[in-house]
C-alpha atoms as a PDB file:
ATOM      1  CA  UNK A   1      15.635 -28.677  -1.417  1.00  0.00           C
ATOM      2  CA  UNK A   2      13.364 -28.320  -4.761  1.00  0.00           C
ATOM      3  CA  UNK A   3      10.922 -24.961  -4.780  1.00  0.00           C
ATOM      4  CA  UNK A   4       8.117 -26.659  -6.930  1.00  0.00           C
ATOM      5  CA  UNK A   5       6.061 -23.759  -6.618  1.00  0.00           C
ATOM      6  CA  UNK A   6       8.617 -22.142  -9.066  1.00  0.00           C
ATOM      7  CA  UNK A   7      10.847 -24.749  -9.947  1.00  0.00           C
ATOM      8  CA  UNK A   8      13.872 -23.395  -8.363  1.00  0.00           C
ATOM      9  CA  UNK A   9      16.369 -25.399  -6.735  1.00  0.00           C
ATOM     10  CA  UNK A  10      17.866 -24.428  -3.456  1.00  0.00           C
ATOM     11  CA  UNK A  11      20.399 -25.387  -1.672  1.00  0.00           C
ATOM     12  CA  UNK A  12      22.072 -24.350   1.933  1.00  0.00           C
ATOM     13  CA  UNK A  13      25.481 -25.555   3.007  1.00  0.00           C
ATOM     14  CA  UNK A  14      27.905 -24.866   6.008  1.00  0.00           C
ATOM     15  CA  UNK A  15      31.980 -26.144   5.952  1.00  0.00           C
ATOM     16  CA  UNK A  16      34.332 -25.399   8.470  1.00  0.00           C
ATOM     17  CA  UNK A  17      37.730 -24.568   8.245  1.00  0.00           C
ATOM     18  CA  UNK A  18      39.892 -25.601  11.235  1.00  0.00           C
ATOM     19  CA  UNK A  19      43.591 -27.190  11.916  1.00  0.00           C
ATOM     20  CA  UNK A  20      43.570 -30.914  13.405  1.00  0.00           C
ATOM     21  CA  UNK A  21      47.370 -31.091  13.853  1.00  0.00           C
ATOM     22  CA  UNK A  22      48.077 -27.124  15.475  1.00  0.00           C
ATOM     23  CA  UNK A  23      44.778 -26.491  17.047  1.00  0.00           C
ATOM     24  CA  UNK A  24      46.026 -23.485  19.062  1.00  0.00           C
ATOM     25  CA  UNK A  25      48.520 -21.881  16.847  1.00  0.00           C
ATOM     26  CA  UNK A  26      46.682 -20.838  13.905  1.00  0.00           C
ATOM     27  CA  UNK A  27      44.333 -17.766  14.131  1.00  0.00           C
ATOM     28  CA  UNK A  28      41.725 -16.334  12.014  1.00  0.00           C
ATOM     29  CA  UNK A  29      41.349 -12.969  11.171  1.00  0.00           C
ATOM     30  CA  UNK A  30      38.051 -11.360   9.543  1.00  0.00           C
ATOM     31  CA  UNK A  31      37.985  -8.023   7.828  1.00  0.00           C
ATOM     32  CA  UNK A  32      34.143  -7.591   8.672  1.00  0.00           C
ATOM     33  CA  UNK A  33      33.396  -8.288  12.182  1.00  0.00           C
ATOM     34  CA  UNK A  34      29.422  -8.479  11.436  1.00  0.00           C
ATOM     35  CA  UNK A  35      29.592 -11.685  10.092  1.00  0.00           C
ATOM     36  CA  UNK A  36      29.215 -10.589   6.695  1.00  0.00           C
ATOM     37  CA  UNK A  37      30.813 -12.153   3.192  1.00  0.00           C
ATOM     38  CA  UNK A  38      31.402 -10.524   0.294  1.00  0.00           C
ATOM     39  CA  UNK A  39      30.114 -12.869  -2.761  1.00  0.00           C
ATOM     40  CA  UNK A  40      30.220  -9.905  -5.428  1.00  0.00           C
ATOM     41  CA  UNK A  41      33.112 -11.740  -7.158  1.00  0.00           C
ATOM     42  CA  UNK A  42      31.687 -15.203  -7.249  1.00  0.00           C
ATOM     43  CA  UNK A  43      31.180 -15.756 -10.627  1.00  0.00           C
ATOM     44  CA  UNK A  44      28.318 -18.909 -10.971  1.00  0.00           C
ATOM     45  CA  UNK A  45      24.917 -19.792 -12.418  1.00  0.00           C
ATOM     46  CA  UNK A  46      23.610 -19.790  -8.756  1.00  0.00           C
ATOM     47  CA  UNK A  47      21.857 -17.057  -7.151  1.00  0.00           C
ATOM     48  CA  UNK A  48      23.871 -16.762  -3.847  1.00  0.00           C
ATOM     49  CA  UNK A  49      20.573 -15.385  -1.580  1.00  0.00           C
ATOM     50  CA  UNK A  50      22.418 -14.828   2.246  1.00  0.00           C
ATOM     51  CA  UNK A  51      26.059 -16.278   3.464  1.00  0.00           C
ATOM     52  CA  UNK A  52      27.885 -15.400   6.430  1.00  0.00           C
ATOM     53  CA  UNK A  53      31.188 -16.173   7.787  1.00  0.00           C
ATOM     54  CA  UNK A  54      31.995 -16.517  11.526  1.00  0.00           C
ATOM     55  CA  UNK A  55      34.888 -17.472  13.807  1.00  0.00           C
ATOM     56  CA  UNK A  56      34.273 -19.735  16.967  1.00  0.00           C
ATOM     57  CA  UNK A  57      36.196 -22.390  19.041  1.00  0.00           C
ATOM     58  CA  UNK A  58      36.653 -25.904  18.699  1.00  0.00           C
ATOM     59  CA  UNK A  59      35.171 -28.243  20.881  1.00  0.00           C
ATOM     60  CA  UNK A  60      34.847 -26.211  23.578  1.00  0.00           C
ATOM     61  CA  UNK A  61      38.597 -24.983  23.396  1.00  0.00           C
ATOM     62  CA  UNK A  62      38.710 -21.339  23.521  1.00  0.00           C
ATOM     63  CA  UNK A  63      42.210 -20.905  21.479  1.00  0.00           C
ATOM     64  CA  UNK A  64      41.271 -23.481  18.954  1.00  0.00           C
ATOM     65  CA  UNK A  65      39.122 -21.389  16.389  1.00  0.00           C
ATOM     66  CA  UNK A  66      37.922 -22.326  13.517  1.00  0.00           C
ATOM     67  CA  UNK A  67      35.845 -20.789  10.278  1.00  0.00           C
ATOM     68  CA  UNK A  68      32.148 -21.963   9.913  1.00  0.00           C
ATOM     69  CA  UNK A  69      30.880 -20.544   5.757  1.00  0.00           C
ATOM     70  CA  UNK A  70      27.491 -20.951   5.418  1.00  0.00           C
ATOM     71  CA  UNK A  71      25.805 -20.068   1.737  1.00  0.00           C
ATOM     72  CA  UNK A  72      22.310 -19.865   1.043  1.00  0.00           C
ATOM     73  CA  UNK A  73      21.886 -20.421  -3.142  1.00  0.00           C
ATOM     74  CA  UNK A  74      18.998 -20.711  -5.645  1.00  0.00           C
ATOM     75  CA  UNK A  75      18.863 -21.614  -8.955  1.00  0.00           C
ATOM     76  CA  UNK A  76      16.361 -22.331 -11.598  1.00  0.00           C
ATOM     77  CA  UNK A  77      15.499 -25.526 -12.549  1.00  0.00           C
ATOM     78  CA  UNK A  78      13.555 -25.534 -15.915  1.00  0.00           C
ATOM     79  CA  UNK A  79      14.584 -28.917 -16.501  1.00  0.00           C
ATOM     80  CA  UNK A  80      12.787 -30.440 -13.696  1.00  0.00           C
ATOM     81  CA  UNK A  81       9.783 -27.731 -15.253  1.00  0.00           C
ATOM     82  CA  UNK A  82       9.915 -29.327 -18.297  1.00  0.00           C
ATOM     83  CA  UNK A  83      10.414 -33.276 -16.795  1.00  0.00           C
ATOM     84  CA  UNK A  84       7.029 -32.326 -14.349  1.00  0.00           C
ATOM     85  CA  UNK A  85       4.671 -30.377 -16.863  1.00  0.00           C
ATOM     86  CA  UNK A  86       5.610 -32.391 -20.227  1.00  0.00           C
ATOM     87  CA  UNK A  87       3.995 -35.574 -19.081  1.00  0.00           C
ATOM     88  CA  UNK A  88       0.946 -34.479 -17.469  1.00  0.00           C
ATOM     89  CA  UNK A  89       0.093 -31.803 -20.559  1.00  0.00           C
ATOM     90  CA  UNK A  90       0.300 -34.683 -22.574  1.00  0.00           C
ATOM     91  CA  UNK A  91      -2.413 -36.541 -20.681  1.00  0.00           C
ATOM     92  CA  UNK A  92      -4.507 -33.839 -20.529  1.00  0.00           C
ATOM     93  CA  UNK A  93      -4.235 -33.320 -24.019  1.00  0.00           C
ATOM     94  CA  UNK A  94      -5.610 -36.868 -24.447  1.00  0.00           C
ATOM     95  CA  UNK A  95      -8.291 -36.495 -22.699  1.00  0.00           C
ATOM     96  CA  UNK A  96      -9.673 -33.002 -24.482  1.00  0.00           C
ATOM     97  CA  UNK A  97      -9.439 -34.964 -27.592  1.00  0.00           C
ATOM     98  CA  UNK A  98     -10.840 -38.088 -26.141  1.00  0.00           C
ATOM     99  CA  UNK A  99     -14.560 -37.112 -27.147  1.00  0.00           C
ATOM    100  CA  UNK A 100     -13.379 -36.983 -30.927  1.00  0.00           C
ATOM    101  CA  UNK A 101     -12.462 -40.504 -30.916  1.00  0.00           C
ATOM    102  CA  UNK A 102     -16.073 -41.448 -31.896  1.00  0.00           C
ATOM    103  CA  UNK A 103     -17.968 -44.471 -30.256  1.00  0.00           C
ATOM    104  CA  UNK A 104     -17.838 -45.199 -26.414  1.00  0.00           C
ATOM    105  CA  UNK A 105     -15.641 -47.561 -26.322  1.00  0.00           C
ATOM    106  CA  UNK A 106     -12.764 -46.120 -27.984  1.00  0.00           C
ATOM    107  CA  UNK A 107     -13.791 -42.911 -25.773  1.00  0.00           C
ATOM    108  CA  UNK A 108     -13.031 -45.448 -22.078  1.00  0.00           C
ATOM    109  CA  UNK A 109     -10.065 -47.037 -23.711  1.00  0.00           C
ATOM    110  CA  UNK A 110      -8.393 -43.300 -24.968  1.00  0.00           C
ATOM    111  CA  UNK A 111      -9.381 -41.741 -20.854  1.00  0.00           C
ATOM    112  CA  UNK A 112      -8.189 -44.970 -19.154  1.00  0.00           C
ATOM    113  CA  UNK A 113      -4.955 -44.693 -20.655  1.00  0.00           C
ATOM    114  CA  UNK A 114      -4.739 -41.038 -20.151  1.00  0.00           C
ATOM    115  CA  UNK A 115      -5.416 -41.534 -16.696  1.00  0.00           C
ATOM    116  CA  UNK A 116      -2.546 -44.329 -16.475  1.00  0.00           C
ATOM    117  CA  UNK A 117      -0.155 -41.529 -17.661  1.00  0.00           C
ATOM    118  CA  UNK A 118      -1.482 -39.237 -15.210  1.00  0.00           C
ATOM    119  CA  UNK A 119      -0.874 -42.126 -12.426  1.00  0.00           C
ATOM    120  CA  UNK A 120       2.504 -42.489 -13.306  1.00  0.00           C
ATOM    121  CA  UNK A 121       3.452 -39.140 -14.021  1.00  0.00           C
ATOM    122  CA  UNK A 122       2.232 -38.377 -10.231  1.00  0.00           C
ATOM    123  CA  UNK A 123       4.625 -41.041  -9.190  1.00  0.00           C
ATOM    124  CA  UNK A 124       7.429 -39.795 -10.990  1.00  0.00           C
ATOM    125  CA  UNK A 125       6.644 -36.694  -8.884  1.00  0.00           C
ATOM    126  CA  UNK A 126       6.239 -38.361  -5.429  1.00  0.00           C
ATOM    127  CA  UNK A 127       9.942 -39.695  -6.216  1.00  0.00           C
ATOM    128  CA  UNK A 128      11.179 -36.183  -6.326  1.00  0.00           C
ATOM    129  CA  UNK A 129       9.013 -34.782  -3.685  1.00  0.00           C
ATOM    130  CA  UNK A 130      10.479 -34.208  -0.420  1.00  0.00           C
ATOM    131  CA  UNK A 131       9.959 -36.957   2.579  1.00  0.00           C
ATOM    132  CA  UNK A 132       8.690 -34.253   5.096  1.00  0.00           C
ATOM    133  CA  UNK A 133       7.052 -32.703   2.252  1.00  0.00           C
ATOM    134  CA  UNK A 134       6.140 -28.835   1.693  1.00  0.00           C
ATOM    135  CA  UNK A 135       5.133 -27.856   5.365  1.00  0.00           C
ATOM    136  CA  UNK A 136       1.833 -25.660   5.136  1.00  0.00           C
ATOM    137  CA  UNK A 137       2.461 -24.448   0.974  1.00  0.00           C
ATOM    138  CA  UNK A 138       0.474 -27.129  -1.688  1.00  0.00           C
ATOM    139  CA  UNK A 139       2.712 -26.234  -5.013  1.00  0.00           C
ATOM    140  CA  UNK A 140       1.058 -25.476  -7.808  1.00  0.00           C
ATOM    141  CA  UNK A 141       2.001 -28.868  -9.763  1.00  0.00           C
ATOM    142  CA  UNK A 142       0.323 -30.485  -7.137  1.00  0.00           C
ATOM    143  CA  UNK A 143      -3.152 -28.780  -7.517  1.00  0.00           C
ATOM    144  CA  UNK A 144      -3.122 -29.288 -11.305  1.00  0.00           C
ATOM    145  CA  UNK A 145      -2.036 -33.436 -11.324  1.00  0.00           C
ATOM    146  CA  UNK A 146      -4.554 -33.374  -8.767  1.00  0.00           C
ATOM    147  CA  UNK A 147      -7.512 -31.314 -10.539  1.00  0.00           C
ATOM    148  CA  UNK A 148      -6.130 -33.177 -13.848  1.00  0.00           C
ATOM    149  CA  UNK A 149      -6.726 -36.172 -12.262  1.00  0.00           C
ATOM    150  CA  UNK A 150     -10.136 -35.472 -10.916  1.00  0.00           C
ATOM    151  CA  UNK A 151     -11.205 -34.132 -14.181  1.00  0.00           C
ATOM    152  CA  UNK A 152     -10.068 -37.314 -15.824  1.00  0.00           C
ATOM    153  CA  UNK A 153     -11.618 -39.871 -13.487  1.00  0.00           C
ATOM    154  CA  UNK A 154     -15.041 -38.120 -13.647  1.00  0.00           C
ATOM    155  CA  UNK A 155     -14.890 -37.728 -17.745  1.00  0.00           C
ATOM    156  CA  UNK A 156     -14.730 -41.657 -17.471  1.00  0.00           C
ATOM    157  CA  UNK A 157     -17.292 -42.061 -15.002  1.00  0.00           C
ATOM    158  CA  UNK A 158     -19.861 -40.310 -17.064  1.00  0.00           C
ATOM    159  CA  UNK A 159     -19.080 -41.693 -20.456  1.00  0.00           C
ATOM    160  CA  UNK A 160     -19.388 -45.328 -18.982  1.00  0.00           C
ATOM    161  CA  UNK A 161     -22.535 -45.069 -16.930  1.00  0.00           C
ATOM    162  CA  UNK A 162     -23.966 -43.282 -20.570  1.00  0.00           C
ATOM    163  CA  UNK A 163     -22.652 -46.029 -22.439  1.00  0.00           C
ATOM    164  CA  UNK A 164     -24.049 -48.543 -20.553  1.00  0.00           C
ATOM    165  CA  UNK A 165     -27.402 -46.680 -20.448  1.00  0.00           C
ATOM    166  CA  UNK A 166     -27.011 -47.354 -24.612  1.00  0.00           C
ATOM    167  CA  UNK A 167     -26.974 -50.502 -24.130  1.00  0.00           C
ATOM    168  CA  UNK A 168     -30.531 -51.131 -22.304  1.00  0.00           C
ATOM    169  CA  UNK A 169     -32.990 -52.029 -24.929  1.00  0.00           C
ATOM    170  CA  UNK A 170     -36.307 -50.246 -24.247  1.00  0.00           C
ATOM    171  CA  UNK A 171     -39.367 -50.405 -26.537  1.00  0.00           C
ATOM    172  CA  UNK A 172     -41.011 -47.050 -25.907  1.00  0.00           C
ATOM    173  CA  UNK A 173     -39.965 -44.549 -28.078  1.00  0.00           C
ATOM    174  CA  UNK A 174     -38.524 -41.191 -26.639  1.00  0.00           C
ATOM    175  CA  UNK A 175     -40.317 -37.825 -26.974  1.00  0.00           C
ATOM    176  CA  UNK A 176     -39.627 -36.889 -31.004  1.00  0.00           C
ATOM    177  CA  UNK A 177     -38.572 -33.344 -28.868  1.00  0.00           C
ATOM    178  CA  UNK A 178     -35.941 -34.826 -27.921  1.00  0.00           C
ATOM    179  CA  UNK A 179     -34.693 -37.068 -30.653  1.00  0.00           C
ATOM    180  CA  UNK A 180     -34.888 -33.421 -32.356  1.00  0.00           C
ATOM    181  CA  UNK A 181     -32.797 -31.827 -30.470  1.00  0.00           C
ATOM    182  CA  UNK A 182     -30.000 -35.041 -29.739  1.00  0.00           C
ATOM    183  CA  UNK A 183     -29.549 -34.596 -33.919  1.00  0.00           C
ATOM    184  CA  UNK A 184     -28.776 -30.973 -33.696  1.00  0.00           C
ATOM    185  CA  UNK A 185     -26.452 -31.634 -30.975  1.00  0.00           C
ATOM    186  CA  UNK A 186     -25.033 -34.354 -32.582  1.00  0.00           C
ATOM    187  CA  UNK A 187     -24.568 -32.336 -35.988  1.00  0.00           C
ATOM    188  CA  UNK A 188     -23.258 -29.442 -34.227  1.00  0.00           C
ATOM    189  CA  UNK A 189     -21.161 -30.505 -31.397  1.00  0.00           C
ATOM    190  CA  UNK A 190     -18.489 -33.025 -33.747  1.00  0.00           C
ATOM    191  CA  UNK A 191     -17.888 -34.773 -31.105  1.00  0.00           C
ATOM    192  CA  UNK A 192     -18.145 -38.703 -30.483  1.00  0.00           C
ATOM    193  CA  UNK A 193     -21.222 -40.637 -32.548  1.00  0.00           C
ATOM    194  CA  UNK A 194     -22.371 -43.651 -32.440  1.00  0.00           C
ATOM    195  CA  UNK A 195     -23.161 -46.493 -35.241  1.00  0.00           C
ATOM    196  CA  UNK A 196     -27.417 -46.641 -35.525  1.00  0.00           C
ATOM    197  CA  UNK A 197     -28.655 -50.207 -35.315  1.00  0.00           C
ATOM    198  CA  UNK A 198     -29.587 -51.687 -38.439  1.00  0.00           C
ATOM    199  CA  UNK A 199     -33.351 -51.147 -38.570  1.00  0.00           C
ATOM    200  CA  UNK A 200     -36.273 -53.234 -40.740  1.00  0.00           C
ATOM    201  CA  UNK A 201     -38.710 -50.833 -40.186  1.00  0.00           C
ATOM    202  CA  UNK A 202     -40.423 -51.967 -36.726  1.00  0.00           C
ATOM    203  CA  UNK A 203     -41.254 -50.028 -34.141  1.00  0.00           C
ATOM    204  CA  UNK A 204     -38.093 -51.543 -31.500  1.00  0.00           C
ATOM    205  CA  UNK A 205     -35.550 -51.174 -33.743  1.00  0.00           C
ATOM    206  CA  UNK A 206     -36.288 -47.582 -34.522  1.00  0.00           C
ATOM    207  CA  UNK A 207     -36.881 -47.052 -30.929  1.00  0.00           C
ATOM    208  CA  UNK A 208     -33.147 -48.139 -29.934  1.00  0.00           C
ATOM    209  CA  UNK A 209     -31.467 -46.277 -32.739  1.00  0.00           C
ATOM    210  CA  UNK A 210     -33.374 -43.255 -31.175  1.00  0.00           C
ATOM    211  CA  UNK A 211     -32.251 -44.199 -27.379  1.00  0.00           C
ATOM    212  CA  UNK A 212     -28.308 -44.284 -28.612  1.00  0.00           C
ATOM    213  CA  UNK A 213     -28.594 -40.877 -30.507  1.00  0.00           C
ATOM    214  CA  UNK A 214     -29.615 -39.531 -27.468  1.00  0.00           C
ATOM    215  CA  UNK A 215     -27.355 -40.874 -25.283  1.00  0.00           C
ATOM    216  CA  UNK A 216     -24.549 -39.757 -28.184  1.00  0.00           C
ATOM    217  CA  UNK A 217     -25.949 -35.863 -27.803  1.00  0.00           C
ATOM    218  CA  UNK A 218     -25.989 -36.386 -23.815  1.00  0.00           C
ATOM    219  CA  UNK A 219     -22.177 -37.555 -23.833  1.00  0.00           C
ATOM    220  CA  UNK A 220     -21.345 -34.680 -26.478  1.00  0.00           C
ATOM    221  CA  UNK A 221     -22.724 -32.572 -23.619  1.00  0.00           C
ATOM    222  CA  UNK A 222     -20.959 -33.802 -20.499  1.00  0.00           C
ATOM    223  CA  UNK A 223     -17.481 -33.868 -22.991  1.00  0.00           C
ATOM    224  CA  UNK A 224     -18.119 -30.133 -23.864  1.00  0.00           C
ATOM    225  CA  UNK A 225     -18.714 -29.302 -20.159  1.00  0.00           C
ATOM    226  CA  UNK A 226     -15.889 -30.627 -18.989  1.00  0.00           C
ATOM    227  CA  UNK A 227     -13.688 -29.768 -21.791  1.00  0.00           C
ATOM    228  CA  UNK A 228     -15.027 -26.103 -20.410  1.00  0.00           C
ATOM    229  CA  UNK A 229     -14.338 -26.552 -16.871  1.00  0.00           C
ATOM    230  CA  UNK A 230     -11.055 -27.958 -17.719  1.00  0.00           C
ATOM    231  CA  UNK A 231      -9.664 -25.230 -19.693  1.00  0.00           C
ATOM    232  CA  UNK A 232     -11.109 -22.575 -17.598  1.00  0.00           C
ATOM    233  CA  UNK A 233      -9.598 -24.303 -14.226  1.00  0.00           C
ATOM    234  CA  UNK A 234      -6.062 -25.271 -16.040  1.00  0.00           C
ATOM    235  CA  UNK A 235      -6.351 -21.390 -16.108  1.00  0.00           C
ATOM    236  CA  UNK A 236      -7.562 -20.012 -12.274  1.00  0.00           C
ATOM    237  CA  UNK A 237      -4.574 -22.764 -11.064  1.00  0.00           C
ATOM    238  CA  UNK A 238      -1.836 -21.499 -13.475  1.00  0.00           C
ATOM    239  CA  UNK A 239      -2.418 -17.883 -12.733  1.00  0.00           C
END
């Protein structure tokens, strides 16, 4: 069984030894009659956590005996660390950098396909998850594809509805307070921007170049926030 809380592997095992051919004419003796094995000179990679050594019968035959081992090892896998984490630090990684991309549409296209990588770096991990799973525990790995995830999904969500909020044409000019502040933002935040329309001086044109700026500042804004919640959850989960 795989500890993904900590990545450790462990592993219990039982063997029995026992004669088929003179069932009754071999004996076992134990120097500790507790039940107890010494393991001090094992030498091996594995952390040997309990074993125990006992004598019974076989079958129900009280002078056949046999030996049942058991060992109880753990080891550390920072392999399977390394194959979990890798891909999914990746993904996030594209989508804190997905605001710098520039317009909306390269913006989707970068968070869609980090949240493909997140999809099948989960499945990689449902392959190597346990069928009755991890009882009452939720491993750590778990919480952060799933908070990954989340994060991803609703980056996307608000950087289409904004985008297609760009594209309505509207006539009516916004308050010059705002259009203010969406250029401060805009030159301060160096995040994504979009292209102005090509205006000829009317009163439309210059309204929609307006509209876009602001909805450039107000997806600056969501990035930064979640960029921020991100980083500061990545955090609470990992420690």
């Amino acid at each position: 069984m795989i500890e993904f809380s900590n990545f450790q592997d462990k592993k219990h095992c039982c063997f029995n030894l026992q004669s088929s051919l003179y069932k009754r004419y071999i004996k076992y003796f134990l120097e500790n009659e507790n039940d107890s094995m010494d393991v001090s000179d094992i030498r091996t990679n594995w952390h040997i956590e309990n074993s125990w050594i006992k004598k019974t019968t076989q079958d129900g035959d009280n002078k056949a005996e046999k030996l049942e081992v058991c060992l109880t090892v753990m080891r550390k896998s920072t392999t399977l660390a390394v194959e979990l984490t890798l891909p999914v630090l990746i993904s996030a990684l594209i989508l804190l950098i997905a605001p710098f991309f520039g317009k909306f549409k390269q913006q989707i296209q970068v968070k869609m396909f980090a949240l493909l990588l997140q999809f099948m770096s989960f499945q990689f991990m449902a392959e190597k998850t346990p069928q009755l799973g991890f009882g009452d525990t939720i491993p750590k790995i778990y919480i952060f594809y799933a908070f990954t995830i989340g994060m991803t999904v609703i980056s996307l969500i608000a950087t289409v509805i904004i985008a297609a909020m760009s594209r309505i044409k509207r006539k009516v000019p916004p308050a010059h307070r705002y259009t203010l502040l969406a250029s401060v933002l805009n030159a301060n935040l160096c995040c994504g921007s979009e292209d102005e329309p090509v205006t000829d001086g009317t009163s439309t044109k210059d309204a929609t170049a307006d509209w876009v700026q602001i909805h450039s500042a107000l997806n600056n804004i969501t990035s930064t926030v979640t960029m921020i919640v991100y980083v500061i959850g990545a955090i609470i989960i990992a420690f």
